[in-house]
C-alpha atoms as a PDB file:
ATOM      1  CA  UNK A   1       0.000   0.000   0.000  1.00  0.00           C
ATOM      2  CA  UNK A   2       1.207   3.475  -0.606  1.00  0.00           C
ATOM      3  CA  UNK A   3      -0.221   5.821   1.823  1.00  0.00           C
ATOM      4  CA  UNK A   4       0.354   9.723   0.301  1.00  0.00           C
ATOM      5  CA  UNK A   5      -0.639  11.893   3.288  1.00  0.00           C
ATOM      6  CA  UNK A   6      -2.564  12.058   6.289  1.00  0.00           C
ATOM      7  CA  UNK A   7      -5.763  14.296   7.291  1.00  0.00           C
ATOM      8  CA  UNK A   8      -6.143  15.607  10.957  1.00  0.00           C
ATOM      9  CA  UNK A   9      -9.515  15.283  12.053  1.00  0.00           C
ATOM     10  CA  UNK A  10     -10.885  18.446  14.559  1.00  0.00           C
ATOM     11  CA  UNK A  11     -14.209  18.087  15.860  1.00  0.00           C
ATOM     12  CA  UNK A  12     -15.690  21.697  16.587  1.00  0.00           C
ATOM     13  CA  UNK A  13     -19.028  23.747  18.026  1.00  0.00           C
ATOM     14  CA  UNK A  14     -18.728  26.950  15.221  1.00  0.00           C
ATOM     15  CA  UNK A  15     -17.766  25.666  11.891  1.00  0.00           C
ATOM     16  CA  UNK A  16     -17.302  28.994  10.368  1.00  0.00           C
ATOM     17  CA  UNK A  17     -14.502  30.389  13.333  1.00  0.00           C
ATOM     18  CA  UNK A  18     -12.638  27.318  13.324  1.00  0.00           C
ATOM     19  CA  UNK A  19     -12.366  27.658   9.381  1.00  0.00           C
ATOM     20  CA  UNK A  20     -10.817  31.274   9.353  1.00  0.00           C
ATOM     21  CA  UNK A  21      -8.059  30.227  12.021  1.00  0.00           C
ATOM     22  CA  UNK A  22      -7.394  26.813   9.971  1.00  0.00           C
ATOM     23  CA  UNK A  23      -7.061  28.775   6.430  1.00  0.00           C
ATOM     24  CA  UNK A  24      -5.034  31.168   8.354  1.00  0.00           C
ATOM     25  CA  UNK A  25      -2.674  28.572   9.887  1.00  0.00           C
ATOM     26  CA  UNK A  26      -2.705  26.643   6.630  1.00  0.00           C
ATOM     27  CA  UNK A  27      -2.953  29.283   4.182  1.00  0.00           C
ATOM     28  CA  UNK A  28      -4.777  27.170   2.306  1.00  0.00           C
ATOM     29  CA  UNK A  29      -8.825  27.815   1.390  1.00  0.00           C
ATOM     30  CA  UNK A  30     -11.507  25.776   3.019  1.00  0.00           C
ATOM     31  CA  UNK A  31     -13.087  22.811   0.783  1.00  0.00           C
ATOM     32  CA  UNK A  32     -16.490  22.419   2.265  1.00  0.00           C
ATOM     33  CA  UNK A  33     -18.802  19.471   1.683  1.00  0.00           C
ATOM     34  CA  UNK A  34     -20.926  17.498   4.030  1.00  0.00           C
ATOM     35  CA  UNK A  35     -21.141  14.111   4.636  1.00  0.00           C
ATOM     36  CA  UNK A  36     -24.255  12.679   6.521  1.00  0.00           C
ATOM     37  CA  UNK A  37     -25.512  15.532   8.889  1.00  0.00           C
ATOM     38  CA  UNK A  38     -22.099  16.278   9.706  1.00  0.00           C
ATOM     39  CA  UNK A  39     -20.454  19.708   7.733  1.00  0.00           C
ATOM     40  CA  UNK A  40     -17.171  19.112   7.114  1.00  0.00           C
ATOM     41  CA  UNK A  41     -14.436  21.737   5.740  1.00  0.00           C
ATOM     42  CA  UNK A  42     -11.416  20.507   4.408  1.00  0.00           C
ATOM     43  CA  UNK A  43      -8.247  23.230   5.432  1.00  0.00           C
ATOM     44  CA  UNK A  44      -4.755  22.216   4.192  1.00  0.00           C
ATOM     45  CA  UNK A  45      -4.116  18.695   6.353  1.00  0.00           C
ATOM     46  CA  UNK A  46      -7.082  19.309   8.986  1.00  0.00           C
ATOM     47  CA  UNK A  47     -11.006  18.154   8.206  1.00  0.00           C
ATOM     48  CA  UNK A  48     -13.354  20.357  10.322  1.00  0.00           C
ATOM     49  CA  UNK A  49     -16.355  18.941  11.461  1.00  0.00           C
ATOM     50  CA  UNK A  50     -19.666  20.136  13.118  1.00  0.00           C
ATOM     51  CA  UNK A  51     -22.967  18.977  13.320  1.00  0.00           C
ATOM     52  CA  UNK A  52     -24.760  16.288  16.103  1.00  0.00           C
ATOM     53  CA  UNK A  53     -22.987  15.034  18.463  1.00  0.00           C
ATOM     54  CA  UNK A  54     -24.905  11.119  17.874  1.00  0.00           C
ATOM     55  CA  UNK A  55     -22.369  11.518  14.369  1.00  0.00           C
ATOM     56  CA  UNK A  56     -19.523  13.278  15.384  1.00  0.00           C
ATOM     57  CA  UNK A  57     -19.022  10.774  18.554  1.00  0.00           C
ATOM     58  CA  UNK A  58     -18.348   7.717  16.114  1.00  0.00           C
ATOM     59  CA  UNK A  59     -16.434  10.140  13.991  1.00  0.00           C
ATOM     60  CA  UNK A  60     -14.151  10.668  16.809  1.00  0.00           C
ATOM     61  CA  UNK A  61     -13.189   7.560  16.903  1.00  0.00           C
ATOM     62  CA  UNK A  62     -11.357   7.322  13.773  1.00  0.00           C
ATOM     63  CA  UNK A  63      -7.639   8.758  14.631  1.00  0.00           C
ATOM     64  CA  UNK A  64      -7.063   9.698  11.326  1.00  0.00           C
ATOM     65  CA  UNK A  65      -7.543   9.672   7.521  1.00  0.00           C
ATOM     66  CA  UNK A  66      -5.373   8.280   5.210  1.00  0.00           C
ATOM     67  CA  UNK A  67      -4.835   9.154   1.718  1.00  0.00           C
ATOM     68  CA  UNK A  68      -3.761   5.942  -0.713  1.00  0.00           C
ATOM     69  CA  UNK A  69      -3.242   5.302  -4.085  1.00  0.00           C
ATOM     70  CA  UNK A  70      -5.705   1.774  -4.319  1.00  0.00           C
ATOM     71  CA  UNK A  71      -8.591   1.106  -1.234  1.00  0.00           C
ATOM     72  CA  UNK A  72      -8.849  -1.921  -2.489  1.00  0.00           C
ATOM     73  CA  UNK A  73      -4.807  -2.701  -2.356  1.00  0.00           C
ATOM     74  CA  UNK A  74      -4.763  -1.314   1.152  1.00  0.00           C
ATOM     75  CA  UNK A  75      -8.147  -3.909   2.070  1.00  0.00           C
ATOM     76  CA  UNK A  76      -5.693  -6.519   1.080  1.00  0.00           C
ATOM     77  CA  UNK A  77      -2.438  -5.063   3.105  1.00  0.00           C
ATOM     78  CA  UNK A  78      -5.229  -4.789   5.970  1.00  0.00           C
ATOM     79  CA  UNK A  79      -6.480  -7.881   5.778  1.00  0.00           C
ATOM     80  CA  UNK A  80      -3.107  -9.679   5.726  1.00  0.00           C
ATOM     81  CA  UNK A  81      -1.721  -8.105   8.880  1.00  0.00           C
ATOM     82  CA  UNK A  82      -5.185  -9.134  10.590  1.00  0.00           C
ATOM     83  CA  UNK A  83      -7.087  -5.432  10.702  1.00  0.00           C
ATOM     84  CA  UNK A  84     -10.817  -5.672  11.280  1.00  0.00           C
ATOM     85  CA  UNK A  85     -12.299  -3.404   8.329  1.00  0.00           C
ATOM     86  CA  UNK A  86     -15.352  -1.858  10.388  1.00  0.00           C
ATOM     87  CA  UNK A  87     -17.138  -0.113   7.203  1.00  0.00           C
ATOM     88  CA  UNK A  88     -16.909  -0.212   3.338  1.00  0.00           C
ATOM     89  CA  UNK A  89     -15.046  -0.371   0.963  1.00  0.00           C
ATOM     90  CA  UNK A  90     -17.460   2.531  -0.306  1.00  0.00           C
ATOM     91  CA  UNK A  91     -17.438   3.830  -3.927  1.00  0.00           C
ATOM     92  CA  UNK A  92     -18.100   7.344  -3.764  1.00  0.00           C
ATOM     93  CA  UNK A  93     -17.843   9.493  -7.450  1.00  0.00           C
ATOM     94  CA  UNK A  94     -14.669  11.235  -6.164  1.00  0.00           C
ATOM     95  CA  UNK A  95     -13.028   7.715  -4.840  1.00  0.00           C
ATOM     96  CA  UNK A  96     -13.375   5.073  -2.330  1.00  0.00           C
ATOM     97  CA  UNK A  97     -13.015   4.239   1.598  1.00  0.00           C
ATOM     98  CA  UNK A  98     -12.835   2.426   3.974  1.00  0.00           C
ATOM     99  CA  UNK A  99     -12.509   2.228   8.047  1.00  0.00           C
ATOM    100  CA  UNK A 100     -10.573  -0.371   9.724  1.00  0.00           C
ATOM    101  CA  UNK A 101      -9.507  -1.167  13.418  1.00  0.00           C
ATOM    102  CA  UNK A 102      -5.791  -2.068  13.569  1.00  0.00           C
ATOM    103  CA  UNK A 103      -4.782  -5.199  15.546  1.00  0.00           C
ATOM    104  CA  UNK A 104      -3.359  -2.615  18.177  1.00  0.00           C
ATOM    105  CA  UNK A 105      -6.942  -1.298  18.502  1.00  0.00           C
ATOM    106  CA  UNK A 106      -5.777   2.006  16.399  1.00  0.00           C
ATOM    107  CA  UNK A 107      -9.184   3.375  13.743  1.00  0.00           C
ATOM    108  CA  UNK A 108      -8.324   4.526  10.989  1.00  0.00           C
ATOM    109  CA  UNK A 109     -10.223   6.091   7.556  1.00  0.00           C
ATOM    110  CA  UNK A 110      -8.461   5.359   4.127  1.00  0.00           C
ATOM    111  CA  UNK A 111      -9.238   6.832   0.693  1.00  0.00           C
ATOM    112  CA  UNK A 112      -8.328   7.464  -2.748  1.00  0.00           C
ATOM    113  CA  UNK A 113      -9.271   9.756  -4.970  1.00  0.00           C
ATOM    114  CA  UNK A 114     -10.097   7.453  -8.408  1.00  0.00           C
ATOM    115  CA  UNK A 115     -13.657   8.083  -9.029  1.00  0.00           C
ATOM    116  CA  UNK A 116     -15.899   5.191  -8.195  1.00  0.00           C
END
Protein backbone atom coordinates (compact mmCIF):
# COMPACT_ATOMS: atom_id res chain seq x y z
CA UNK A 1 0.00 0.00 0.00
CA UNK A 2 1.21 3.47 -0.61
CA UNK A 3 -0.22 5.82 1.82
CA UNK A 4 0.35 9.72 0.30
CA UNK A 5 -0.64 11.89 3.29
CA UNK A 6 -2.56 12.06 6.29
CA UNK A 7 -5.76 14.30 7.29
CA UNK A 8 -6.14 15.61 10.96
CA UNK A 9 -9.51 15.28 12.05
CA UNK A 10 -10.88 18.45 14.56
CA UNK A 11 -14.21 18.09 15.86
CA UNK A 12 -15.69 21.70 16.59
CA UNK A 13 -19.03 23.75 18.03
CA UNK A 14 -18.73 26.95 15.22
CA UNK A 15 -17.77 25.67 11.89
CA UNK A 16 -17.30 28.99 10.37
CA UNK A 17 -14.50 30.39 13.33
CA UNK A 18 -12.64 27.32 13.32
CA UNK A 19 -12.37 27.66 9.38
CA UNK A 20 -10.82 31.27 9.35
CA UNK A 21 -8.06 30.23 12.02
CA UNK A 22 -7.39 26.81 9.97
CA UNK A 23 -7.06 28.77 6.43
CA UNK A 24 -5.03 31.17 8.35
CA UNK A 25 -2.67 28.57 9.89
CA UNK A 26 -2.71 26.64 6.63
CA UNK A 27 -2.95 29.28 4.18
CA UNK A 28 -4.78 27.17 2.31
CA UNK A 29 -8.83 27.81 1.39
CA UNK A 30 -11.51 25.78 3.02
CA UNK A 31 -13.09 22.81 0.78
CA UNK A 32 -16.49 22.42 2.27
CA UNK A 33 -18.80 19.47 1.68
CA UNK A 34 -20.93 17.50 4.03
CA UNK A 35 -21.14 14.11 4.64
CA UNK A 36 -24.25 12.68 6.52
CA UNK A 37 -25.51 15.53 8.89
CA UNK A 38 -22.10 16.28 9.71
CA UNK A 39 -20.45 19.71 7.73
CA UNK A 40 -17.17 19.11 7.11
CA UNK A 41 -14.44 21.74 5.74
CA UNK A 42 -11.42 20.51 4.41
CA UNK A 43 -8.25 23.23 5.43
CA UNK A 44 -4.75 22.22 4.19
CA UNK A 45 -4.12 18.69 6.35
CA UNK A 46 -7.08 19.31 8.99
CA UNK A 47 -11.01 18.15 8.21
CA UNK A 48 -13.35 20.36 10.32
CA UNK A 49 -16.35 18.94 11.46
CA UNK A 50 -19.67 20.14 13.12
CA UNK A 51 -22.97 18.98 13.32
CA UNK A 52 -24.76 16.29 16.10
CA UNK A 53 -22.99 15.03 18.46
CA UNK A 54 -24.90 11.12 17.87
CA UNK A 55 -22.37 11.52 14.37
CA UNK A 56 -19.52 13.28 15.38
CA UNK A 57 -19.02 10.77 18.55
CA UNK A 58 -18.35 7.72 16.11
CA UNK A 59 -16.43 10.14 13.99
CA UNK A 60 -14.15 10.67 16.81
CA UNK A 61 -13.19 7.56 16.90
CA UNK A 62 -11.36 7.32 13.77
CA UNK A 63 -7.64 8.76 14.63
CA UNK A 64 -7.06 9.70 11.33
CA UNK A 65 -7.54 9.67 7.52
CA UNK A 66 -5.37 8.28 5.21
CA UNK A 67 -4.84 9.15 1.72
CA UNK A 68 -3.76 5.94 -0.71
CA UNK A 69 -3.24 5.30 -4.08
CA UNK A 70 -5.70 1.77 -4.32
CA UNK A 71 -8.59 1.11 -1.23
CA UNK A 72 -8.85 -1.92 -2.49
CA UNK A 73 -4.81 -2.70 -2.36
CA UNK A 74 -4.76 -1.31 1.15
CA UNK A 75 -8.15 -3.91 2.07
CA UNK A 76 -5.69 -6.52 1.08
CA UNK A 77 -2.44 -5.06 3.10
CA UNK A 78 -5.23 -4.79 5.97
CA UNK A 79 -6.48 -7.88 5.78
CA UNK A 80 -3.11 -9.68 5.73
CA UNK A 81 -1.72 -8.11 8.88
CA UNK A 82 -5.19 -9.13 10.59
CA UNK A 83 -7.09 -5.43 10.70
CA UNK A 84 -10.82 -5.67 11.28
CA UNK A 85 -12.30 -3.40 8.33
CA UNK A 86 -15.35 -1.86 10.39
CA UNK A 87 -17.14 -0.11 7.20
CA UNK A 88 -16.91 -0.21 3.34
CA UNK A 89 -15.05 -0.37 0.96
CA UNK A 90 -17.46 2.53 -0.31
CA UNK A 91 -17.44 3.83 -3.93
CA UNK A 92 -18.10 7.34 -3.76
CA UNK A 93 -17.84 9.49 -7.45
CA UNK A 94 -14.67 11.24 -6.16
CA UNK A 95 -13.03 7.72 -4.84
CA UNK A 96 -13.38 5.07 -2.33
CA UNK A 97 -13.01 4.24 1.60
CA UNK A 98 -12.84 2.43 3.97
CA UNK A 99 -12.51 2.23 8.05
CA UNK A 100 -10.57 -0.37 9.72
CA UNK A 101 -9.51 -1.17 13.42
CA UNK A 102 -5.79 -2.07 13.57
CA UNK A 103 -4.78 -5.20 15.55
CA UNK A 104 -3.36 -2.62 18.18
CA UNK A 105 -6.94 -1.30 18.50
CA UNK A 106 -5.78 2.01 16.40
CA UNK A 107 -9.18 3.38 13.74
CA UNK A 108 -8.32 4.53 10.99
CA UNK A 109 -10.22 6.09 7.56
CA UNK A 110 -8.46 5.36 4.13
CA UNK A 111 -9.24 6.83 0.69
CA UNK A 112 -8.33 7.46 -2.75
CA UNK A 113 -9.27 9.76 -4.97
CA UNK A 114 -10.10 7.45 -8.41
CA UNK A 115 -13.66 8.08 -9.03
CA UNK A 116 -15.90 5.19 -8.20
Amino acid sequence: MNILGTSLRVCVSDLESAIAVYERLTGTEAQRFRRGGVSVAAVGCFFLMSGPEAELSVLRNITATLAVTDVDEALADLRAVGAQIIAGPVRTPIGSNLVARHPDGSVFEYVDRRAG
